[in-house]
PDB file of N, CA and C in Angstrom:
ATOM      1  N   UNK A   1      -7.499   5.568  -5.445  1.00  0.00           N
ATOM      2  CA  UNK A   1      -6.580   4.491  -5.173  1.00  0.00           C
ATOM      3  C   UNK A   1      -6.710   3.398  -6.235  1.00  0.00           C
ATOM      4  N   UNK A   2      -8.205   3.088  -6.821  1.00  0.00           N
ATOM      5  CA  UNK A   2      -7.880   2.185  -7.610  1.00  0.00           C
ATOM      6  C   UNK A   2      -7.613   2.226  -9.060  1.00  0.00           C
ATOM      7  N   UNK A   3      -7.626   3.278  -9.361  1.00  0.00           N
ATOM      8  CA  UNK A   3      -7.188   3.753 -10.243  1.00  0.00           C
ATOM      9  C   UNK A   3      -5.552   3.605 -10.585  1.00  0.00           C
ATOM     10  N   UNK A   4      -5.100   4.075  -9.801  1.00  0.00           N
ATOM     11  CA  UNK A   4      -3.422   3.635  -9.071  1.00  0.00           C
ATOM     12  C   UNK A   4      -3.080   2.659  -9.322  1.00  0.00           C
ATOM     13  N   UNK A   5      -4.087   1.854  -8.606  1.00  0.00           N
ATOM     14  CA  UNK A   5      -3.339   0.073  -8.277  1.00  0.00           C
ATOM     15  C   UNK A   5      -3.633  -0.551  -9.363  1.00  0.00           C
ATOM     16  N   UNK A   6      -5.051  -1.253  -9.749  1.00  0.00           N
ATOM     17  CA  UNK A   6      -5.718  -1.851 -10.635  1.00  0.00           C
ATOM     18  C   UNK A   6      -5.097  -1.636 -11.818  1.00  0.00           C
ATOM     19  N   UNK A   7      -4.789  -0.578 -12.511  1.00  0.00           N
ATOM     20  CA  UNK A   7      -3.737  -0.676 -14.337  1.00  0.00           C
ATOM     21  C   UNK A   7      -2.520  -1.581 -13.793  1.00  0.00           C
ATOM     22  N   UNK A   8      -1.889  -1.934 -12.390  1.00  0.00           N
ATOM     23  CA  UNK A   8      -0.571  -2.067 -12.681  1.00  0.00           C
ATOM     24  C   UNK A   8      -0.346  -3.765 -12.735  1.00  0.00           C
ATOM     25  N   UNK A   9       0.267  -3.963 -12.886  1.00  0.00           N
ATOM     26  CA  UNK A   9       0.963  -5.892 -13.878  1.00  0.00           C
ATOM     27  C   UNK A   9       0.014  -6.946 -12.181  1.00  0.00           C
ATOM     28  N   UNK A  10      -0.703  -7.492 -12.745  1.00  0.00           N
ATOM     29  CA  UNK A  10      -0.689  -8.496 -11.313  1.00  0.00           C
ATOM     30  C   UNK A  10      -1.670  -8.521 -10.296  1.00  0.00           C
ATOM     31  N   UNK A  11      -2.295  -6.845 -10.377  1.00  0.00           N
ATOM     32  CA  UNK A  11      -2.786  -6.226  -9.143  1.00  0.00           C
ATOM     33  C   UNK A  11      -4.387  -7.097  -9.289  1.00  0.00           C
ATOM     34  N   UNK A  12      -4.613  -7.602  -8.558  1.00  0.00           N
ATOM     35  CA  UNK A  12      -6.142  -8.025  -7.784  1.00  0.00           C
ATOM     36  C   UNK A  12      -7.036  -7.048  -6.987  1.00  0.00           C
ATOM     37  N   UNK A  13      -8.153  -7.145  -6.826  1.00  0.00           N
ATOM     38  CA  UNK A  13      -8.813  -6.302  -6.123  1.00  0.00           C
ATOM     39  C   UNK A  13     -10.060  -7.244  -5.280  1.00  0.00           C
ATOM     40  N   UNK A  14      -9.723  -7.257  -4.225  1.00  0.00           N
ATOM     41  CA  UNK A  14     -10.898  -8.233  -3.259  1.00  0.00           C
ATOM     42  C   UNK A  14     -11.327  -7.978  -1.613  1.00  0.00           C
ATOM     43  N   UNK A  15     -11.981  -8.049  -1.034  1.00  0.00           N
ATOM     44  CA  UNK A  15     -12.426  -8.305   0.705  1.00  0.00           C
ATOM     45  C   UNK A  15     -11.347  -9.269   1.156  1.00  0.00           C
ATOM     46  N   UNK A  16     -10.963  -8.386   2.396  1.00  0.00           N
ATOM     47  CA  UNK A  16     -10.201  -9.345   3.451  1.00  0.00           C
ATOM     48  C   UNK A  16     -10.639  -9.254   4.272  1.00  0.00           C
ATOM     49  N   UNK A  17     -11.452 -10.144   4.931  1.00  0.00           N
ATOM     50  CA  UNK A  17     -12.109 -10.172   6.274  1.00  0.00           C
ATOM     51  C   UNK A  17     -13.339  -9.129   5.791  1.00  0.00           C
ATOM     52  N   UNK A  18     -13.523  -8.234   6.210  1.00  0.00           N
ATOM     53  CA  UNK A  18     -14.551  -7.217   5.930  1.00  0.00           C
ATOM     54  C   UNK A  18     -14.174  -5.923   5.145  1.00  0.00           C
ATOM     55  N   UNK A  19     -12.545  -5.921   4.683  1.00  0.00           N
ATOM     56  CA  UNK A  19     -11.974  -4.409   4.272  1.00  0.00           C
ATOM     57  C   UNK A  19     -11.758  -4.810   2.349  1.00  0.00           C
ATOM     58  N   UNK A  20     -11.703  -3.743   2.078  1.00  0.00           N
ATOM     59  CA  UNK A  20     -11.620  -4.271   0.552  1.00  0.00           C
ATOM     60  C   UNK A  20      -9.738  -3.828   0.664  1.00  0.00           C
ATOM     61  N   UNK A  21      -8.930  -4.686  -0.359  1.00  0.00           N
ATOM     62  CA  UNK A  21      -7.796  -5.115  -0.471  1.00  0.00           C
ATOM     63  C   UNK A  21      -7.183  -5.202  -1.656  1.00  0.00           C
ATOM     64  N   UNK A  22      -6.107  -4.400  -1.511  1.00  0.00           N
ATOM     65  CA  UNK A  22      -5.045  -5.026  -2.814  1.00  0.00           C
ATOM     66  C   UNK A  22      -4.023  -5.857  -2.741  1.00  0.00           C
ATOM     67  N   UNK A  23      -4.087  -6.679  -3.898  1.00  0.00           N
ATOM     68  CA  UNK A  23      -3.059  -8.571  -3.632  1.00  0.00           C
ATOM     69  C   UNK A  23      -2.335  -7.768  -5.034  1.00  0.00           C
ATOM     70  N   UNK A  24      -0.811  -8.368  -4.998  1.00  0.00           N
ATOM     71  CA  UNK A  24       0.023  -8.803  -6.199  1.00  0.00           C
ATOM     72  C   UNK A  24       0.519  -9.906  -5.458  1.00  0.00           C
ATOM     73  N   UNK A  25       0.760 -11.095  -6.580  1.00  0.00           N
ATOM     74  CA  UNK A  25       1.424 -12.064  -6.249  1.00  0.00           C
ATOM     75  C   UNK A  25       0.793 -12.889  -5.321  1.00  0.00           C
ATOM     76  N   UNK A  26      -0.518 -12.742  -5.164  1.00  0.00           N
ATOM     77  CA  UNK A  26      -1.107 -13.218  -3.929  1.00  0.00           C
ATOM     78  C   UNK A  26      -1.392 -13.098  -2.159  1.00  0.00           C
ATOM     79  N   UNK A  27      -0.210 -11.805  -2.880  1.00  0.00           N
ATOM     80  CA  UNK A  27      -0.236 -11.045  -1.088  1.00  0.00           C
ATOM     81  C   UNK A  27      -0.610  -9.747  -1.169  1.00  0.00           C
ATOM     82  N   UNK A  28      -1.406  -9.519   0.092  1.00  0.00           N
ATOM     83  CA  UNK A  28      -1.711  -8.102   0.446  1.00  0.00           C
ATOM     84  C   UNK A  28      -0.965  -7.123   0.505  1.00  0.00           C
ATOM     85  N   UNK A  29      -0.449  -5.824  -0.024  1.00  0.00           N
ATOM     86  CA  UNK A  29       0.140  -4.857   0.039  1.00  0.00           C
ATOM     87  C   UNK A  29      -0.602  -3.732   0.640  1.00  0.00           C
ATOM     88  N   UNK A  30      -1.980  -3.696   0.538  1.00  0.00           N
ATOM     89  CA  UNK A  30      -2.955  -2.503   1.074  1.00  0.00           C
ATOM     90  C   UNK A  30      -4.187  -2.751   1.232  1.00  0.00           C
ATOM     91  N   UNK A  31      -4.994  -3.046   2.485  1.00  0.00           N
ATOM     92  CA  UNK A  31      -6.256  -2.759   2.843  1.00  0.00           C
ATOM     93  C   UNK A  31      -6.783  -1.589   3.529  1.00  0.00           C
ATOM     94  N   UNK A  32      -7.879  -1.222   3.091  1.00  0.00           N
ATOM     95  CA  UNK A  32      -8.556  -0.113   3.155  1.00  0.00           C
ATOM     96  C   UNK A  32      -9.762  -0.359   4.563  1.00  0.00           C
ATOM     97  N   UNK A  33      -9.417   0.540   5.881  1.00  0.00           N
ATOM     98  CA  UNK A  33     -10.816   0.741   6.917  1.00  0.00           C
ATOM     99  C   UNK A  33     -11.279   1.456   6.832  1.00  0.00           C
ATOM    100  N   UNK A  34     -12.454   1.739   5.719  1.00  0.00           N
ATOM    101  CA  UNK A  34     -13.538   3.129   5.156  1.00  0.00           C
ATOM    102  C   UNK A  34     -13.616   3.107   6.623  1.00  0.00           C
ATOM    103  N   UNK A  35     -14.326   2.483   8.076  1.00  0.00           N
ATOM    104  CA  UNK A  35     -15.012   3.291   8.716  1.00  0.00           C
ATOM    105  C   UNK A  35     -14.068   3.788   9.143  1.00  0.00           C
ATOM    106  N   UNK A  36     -12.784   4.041   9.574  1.00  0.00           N
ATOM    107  CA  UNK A  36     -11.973   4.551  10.085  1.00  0.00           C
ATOM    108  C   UNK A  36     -11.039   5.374   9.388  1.00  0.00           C
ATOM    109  N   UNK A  37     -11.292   5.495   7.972  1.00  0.00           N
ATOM    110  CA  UNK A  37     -10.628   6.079   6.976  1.00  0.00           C
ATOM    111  C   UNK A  37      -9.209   5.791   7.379  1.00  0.00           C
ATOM    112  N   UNK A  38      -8.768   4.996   7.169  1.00  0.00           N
ATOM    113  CA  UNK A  38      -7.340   4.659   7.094  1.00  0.00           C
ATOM    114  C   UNK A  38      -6.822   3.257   6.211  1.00  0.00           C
ATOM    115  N   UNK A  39      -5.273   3.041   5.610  1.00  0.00           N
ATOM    116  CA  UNK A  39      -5.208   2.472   5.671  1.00  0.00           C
ATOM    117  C   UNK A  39      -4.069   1.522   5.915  1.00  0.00           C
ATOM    118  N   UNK A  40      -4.052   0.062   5.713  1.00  0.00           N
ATOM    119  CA  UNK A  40      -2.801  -0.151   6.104  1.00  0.00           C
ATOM    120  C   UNK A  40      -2.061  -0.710   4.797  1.00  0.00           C
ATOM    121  N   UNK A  41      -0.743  -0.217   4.774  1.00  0.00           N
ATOM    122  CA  UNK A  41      -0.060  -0.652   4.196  1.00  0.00           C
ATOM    123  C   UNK A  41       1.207  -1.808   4.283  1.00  0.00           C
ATOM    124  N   UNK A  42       1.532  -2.048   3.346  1.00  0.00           N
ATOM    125  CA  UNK A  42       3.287  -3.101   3.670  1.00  0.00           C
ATOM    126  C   UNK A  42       3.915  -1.799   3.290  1.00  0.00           C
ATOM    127  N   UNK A  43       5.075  -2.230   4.043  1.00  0.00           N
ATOM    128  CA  UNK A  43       6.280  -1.166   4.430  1.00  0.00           C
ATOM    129  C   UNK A  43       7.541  -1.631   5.141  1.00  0.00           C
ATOM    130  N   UNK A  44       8.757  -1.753   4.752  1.00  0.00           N
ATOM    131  CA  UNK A  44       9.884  -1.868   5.601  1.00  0.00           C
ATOM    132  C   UNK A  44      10.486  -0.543   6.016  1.00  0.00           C
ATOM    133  N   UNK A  45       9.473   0.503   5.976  1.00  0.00           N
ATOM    134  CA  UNK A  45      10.093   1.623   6.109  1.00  0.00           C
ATOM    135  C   UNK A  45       9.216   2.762   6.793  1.00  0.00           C
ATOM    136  N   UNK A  46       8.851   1.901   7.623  1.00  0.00           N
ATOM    137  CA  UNK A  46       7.587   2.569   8.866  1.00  0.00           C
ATOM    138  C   UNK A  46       8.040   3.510   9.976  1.00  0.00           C
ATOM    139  N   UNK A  47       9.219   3.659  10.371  1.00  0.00           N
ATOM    140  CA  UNK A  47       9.996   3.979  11.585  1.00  0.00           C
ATOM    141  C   UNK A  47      10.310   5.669  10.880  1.00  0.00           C
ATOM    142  N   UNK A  48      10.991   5.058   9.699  1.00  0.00           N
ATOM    143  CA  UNK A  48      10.948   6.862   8.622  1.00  0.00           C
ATOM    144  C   UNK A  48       9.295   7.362   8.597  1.00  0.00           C
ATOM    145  N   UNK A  49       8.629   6.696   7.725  1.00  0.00           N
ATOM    146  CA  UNK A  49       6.999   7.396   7.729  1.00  0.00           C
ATOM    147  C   UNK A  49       6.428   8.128   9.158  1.00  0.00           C
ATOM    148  N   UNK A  50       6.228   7.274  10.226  1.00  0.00           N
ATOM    149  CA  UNK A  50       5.828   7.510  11.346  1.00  0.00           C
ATOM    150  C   UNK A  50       6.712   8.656  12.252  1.00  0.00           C
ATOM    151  N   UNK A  51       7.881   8.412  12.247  1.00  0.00           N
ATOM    152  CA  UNK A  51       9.278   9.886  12.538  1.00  0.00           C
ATOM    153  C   UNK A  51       8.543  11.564  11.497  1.00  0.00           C
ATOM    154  N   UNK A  52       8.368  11.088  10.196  1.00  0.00           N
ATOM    155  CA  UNK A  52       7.755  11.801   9.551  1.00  0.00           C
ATOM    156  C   UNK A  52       6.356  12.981   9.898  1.00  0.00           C
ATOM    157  N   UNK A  53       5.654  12.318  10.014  1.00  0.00           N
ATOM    158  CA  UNK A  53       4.467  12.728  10.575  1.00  0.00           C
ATOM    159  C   UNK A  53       3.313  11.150  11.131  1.00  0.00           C
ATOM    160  N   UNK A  54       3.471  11.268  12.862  1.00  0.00           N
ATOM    161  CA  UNK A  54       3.168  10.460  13.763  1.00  0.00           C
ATOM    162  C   UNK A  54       1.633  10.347  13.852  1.00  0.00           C
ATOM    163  N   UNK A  55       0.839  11.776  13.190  1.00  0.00           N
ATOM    164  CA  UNK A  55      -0.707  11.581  13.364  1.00  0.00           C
ATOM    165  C   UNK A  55      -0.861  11.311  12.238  1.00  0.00           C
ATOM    166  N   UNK A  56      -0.285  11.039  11.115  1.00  0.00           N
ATOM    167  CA  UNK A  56      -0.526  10.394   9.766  1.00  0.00           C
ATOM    168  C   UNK A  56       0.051   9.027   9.888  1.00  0.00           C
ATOM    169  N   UNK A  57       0.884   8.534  10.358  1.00  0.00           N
ATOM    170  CA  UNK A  57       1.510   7.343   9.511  1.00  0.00           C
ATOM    171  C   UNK A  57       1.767   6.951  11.126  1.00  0.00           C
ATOM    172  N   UNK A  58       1.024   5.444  11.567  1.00  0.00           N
ATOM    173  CA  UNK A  58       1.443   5.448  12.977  1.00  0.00           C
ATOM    174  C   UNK A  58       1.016   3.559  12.562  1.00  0.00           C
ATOM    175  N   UNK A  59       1.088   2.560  14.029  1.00  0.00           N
ATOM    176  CA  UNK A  59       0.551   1.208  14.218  1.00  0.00           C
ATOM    177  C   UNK A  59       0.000   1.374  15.825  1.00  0.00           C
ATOM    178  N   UNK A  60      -0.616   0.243  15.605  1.00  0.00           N
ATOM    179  CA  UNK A  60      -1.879  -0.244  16.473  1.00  0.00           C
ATOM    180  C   UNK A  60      -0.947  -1.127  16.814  1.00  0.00           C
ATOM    181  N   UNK A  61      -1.277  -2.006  18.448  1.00  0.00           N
ATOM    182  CA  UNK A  61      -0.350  -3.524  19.009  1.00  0.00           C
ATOM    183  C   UNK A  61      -0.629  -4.512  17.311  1.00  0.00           C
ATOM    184  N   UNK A  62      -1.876  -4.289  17.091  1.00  0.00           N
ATOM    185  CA  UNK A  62      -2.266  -5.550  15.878  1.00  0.00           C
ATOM    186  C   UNK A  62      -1.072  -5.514  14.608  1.00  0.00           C
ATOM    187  N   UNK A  63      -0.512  -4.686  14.730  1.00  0.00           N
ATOM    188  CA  UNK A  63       0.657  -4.316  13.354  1.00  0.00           C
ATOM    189  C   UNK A  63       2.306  -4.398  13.929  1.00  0.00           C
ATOM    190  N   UNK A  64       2.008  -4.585  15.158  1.00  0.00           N
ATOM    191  CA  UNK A  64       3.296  -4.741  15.473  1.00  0.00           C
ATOM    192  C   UNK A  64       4.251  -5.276  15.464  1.00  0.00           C
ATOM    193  N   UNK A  65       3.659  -6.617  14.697  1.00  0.00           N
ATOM    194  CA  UNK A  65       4.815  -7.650  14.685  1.00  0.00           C
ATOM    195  C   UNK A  65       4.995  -7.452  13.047  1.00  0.00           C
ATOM    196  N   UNK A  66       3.848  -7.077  12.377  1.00  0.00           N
ATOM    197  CA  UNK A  66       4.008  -7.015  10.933  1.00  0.00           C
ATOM    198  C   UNK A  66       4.786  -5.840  10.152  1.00  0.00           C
ATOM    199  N   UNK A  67       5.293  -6.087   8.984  1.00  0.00           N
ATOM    200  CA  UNK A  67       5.157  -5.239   8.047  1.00  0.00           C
ATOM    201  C   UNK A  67       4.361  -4.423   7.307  1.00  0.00           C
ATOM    202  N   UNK A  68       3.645  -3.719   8.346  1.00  0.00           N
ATOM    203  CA  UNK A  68       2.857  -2.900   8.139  1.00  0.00           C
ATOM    204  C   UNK A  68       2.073  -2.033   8.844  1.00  0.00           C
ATOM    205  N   UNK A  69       1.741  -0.526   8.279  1.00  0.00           N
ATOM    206  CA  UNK A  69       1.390   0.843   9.013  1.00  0.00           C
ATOM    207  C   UNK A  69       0.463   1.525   8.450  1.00  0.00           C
ATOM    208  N   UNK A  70      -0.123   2.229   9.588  1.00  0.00           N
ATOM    209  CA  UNK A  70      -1.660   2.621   9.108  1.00  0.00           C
ATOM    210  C   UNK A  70      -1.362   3.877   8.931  1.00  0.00           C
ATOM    211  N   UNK A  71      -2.183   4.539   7.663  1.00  0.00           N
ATOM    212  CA  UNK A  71      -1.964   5.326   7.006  1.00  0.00           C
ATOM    213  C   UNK A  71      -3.169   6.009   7.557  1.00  0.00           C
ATOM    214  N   UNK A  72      -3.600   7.304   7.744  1.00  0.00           N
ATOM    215  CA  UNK A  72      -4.324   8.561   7.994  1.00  0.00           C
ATOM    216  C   UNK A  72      -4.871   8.632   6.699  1.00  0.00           C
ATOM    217  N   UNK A  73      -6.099   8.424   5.681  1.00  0.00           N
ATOM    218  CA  UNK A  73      -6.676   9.023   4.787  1.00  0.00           C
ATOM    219  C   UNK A  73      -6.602  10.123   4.482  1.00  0.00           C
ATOM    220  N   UNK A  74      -7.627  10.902   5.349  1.00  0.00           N
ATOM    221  CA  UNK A  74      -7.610  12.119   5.840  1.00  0.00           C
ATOM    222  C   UNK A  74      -6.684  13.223   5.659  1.00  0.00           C
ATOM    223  N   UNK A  75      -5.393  12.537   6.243  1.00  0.00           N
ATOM    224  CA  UNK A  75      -4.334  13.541   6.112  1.00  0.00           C
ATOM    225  C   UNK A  75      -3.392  13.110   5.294  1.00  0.00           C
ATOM    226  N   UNK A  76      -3.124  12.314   4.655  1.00  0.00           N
ATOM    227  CA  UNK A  76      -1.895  12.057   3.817  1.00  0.00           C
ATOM    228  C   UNK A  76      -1.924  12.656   2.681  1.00  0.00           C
ATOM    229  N   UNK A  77      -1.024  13.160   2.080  1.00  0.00           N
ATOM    230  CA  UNK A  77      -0.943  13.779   1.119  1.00  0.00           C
ATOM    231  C   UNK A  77      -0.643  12.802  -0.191  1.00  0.00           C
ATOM    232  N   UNK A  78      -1.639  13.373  -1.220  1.00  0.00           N
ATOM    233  CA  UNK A  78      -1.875  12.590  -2.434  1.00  0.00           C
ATOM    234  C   UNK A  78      -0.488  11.855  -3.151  1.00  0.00           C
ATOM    235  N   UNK A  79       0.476  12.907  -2.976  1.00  0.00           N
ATOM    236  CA  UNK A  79       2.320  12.349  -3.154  1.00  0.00           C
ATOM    237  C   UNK A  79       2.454  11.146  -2.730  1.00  0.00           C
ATOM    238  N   UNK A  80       2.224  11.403  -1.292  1.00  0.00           N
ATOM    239  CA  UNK A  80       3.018  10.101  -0.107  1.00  0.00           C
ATOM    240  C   UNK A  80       2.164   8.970  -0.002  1.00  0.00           C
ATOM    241  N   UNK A  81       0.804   9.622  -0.707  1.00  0.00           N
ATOM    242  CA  UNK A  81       0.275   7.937  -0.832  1.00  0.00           C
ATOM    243  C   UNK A  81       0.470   7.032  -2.153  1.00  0.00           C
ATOM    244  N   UNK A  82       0.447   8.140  -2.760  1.00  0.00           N
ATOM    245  CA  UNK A  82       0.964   7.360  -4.496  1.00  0.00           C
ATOM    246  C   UNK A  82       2.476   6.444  -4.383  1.00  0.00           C
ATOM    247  N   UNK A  83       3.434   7.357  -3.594  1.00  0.00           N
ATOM    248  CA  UNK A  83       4.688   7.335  -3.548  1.00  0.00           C
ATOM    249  C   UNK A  83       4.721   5.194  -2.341  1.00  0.00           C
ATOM    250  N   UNK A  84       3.700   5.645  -1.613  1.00  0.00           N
ATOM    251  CA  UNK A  84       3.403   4.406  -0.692  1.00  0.00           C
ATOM    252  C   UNK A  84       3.262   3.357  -1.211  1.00  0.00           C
ATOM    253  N   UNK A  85       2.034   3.227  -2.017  1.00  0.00           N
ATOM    254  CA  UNK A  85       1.251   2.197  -2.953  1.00  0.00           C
ATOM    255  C   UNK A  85       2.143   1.634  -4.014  1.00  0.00           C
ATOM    256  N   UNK A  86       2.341   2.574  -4.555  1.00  0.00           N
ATOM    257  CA  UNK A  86       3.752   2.129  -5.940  1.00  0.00           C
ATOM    258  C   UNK A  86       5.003   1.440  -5.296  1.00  0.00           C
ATOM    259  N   UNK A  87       5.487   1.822  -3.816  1.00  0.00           N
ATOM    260  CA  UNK A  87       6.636   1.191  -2.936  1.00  0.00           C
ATOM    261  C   UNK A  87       6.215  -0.113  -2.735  1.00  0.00           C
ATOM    262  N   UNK A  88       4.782  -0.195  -1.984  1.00  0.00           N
ATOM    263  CA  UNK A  88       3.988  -1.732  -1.711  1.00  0.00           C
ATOM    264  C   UNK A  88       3.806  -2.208  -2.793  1.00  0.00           C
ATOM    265  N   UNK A  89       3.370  -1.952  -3.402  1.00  0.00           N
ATOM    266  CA  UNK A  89       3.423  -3.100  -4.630  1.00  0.00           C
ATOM    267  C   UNK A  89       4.219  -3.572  -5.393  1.00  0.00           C
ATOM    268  N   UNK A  90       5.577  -2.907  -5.697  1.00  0.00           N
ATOM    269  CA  UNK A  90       7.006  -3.913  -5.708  1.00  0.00           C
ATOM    270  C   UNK A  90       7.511  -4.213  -4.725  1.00  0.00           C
ATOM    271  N   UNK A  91       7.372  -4.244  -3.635  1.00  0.00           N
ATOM    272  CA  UNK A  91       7.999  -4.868  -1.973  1.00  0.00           C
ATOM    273  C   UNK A  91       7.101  -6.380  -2.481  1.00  0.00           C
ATOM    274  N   UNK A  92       6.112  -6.424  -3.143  1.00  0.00           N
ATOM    275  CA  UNK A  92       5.466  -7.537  -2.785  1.00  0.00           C
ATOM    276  C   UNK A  92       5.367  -8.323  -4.441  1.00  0.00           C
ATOM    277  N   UNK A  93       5.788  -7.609  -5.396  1.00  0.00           N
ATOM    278  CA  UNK A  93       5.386  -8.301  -6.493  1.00  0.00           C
ATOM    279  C   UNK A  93       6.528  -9.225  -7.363  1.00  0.00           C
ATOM    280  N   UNK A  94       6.381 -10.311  -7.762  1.00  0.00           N
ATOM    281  CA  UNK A  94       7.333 -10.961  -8.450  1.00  0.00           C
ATOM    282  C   UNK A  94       8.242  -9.644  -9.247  1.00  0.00           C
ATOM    283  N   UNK A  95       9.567 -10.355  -9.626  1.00  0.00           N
ATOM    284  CA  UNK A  95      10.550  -9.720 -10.657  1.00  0.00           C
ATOM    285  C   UNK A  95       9.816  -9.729 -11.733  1.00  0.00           C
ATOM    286  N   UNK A  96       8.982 -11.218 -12.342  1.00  0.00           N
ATOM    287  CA  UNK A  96       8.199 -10.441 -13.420  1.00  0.00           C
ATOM    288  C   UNK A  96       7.667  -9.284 -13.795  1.00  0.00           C
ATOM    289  N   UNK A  97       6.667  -9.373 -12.826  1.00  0.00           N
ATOM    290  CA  UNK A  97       5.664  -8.330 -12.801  1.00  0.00           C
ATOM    291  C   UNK A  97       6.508  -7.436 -12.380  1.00  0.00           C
ATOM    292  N   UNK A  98       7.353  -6.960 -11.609  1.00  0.00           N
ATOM    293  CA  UNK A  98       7.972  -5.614 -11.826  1.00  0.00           C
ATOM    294  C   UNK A  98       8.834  -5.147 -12.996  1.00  0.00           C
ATOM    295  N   UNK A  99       9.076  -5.875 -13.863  1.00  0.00           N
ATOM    296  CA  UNK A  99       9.593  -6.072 -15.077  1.00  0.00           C
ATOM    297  C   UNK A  99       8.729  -5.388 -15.911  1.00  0.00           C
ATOM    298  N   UNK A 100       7.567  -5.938 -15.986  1.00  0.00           N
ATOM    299  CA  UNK A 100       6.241  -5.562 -16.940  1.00  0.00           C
ATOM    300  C   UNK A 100       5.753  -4.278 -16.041  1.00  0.00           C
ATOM    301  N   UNK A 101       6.084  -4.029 -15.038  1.00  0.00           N
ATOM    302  CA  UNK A 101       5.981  -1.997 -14.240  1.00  0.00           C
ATOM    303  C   UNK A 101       6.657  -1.413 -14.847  1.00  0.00           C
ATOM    304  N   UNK A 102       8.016  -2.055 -15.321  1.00  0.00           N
ATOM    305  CA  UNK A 102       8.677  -0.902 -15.528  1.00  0.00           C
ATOM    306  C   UNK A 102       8.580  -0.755 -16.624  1.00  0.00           C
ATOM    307  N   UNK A 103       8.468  -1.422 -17.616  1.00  0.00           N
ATOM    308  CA  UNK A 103       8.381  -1.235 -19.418  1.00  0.00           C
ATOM    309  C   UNK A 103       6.592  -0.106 -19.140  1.00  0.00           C
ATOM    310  N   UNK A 104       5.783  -0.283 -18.564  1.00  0.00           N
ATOM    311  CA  UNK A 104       4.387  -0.266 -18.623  1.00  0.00           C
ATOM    312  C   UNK A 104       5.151   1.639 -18.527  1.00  0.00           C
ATOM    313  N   UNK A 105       5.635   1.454 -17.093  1.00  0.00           N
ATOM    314  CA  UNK A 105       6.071   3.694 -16.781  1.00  0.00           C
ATOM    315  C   UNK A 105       6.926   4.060 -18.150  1.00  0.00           C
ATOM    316  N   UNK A 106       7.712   2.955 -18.720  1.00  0.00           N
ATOM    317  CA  UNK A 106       8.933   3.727 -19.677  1.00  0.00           C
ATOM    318  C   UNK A 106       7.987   3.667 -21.305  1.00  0.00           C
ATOM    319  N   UNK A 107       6.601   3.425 -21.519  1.00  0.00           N
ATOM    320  CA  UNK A 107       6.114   3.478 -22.260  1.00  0.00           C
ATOM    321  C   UNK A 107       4.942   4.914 -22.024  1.00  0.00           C
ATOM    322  N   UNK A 108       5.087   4.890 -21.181  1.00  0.00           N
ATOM    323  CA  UNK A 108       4.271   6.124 -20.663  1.00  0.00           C
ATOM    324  C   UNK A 108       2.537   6.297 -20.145  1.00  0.00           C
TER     325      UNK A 108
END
């Protein structure tokens, strides 16, 4: 995962509360619960994921009001989490910095 996140324009890497976390722009897009191997993500598009596969991609009451869904470690497939992370982190990152994403992929 951090491999993923960390090269891209913006990305921070820190503890929230007790989980380690990725910020662009100053906001959380993804924290990580090693003991529970899961994690949660931002998402406006939780109702598709979770319809998808319900023992992978589901919320707790604590996520319910938020933009955001807990991801299955375990079971998610390396695609749909790349495909996740790269979604959260322009849902959340300035036009700059997605500006400087996209020159960063079209440079290769």
């Amino acid at each position: 995962m951090k491999s993923t996140l960390l090269p891209l324009p913006g990305v921070t890497h820190k503890m929230h509360f007790e989980h380690p976390a990725f910020y662009v722009n100053d906001k959380i897009f993804a924290n990580i619960h090693e003991k529970d191997e899961q994690l949660a993500i931002y998402t406006t598009e939780r109702e598709k994921w979770i319809a998808l596969d319900p023992h992978t991609f589901f919320i707790t009451p604590h996520y319910q009001n938020y933009k955001y869904m807990l991801v299955s470690l375990e079971t998610v497939s390396p695609g749909d989490l790349k495909q996740l992370l790269i979604t959260a982190y322009l849902a959340r990152a300035t036009k700059k910095l997605i500006r400087e994403y996209e020159k960063m992929i079209k440079s290769g």
